[in-house]
C-alpha atoms as a PDB file:
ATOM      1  CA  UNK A   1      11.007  11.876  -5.660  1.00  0.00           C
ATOM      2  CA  UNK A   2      10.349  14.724  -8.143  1.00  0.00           C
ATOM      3  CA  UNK A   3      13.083  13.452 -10.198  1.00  0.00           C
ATOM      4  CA  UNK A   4      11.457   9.769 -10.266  1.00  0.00           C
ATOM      5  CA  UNK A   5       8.856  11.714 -11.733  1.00  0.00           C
ATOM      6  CA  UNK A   6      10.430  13.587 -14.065  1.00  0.00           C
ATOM      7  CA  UNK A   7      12.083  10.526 -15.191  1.00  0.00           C
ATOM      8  CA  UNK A   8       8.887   8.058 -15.486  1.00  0.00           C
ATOM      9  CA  UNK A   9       5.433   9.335 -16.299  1.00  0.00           C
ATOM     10  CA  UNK A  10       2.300   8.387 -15.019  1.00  0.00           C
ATOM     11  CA  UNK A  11       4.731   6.801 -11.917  1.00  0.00           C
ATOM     12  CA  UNK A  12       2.581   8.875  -9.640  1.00  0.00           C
ATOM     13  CA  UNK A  13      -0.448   6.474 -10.572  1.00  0.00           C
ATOM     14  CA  UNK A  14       2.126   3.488  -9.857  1.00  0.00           C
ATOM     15  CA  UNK A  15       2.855   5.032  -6.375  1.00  0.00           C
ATOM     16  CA  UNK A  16      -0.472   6.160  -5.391  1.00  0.00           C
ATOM     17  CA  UNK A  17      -1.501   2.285  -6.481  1.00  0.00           C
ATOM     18  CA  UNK A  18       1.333   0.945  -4.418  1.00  0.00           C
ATOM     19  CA  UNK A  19       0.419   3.234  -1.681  1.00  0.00           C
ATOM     20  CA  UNK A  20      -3.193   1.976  -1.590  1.00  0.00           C
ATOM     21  CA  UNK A  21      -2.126  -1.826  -1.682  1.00  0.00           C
ATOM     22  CA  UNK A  22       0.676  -1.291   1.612  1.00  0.00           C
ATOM     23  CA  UNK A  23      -2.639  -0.321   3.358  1.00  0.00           C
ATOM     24  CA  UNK A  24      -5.120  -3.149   2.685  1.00  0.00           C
ATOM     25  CA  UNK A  25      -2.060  -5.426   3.081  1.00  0.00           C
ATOM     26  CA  UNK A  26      -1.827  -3.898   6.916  1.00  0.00           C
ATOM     27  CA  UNK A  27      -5.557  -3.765   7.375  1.00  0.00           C
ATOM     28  CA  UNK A  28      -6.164  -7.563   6.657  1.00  0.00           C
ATOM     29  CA  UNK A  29      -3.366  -8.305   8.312  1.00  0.00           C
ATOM     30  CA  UNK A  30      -4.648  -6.826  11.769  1.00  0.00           C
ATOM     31  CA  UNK A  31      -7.929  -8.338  11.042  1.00  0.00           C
ATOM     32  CA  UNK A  32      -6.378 -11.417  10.981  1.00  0.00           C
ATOM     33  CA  UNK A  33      -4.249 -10.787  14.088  1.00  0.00           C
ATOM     34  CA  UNK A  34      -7.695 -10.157  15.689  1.00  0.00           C
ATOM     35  CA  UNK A  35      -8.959 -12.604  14.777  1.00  0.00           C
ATOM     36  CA  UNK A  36      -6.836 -15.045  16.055  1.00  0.00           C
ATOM     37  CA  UNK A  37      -6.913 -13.331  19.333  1.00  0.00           C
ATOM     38  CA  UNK A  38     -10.367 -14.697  19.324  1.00  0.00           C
ATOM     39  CA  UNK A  39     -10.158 -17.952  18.610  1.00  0.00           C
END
């Protein structure tokens, strides 16, 4: 990973960015799982 970094700059940004998007992905996902659970 440090050499990813090394290699690209500002690719932290990119990751933290990519980071943040993988978790609203899974959080609408569940709230869509729940909510056809209560259908």
């Amino acid at each position: 990973m440090k050499y990813l970094q090394d290699l690209v700059p500002g690719c932290n940004k990119i990751i933290v960015k990519a980071g943040m998007l993988d978790g609203i992905i899974n959080y609408v996902q569940s709230l869509q799982r729940q909510v056809e659970v209560n259908k």
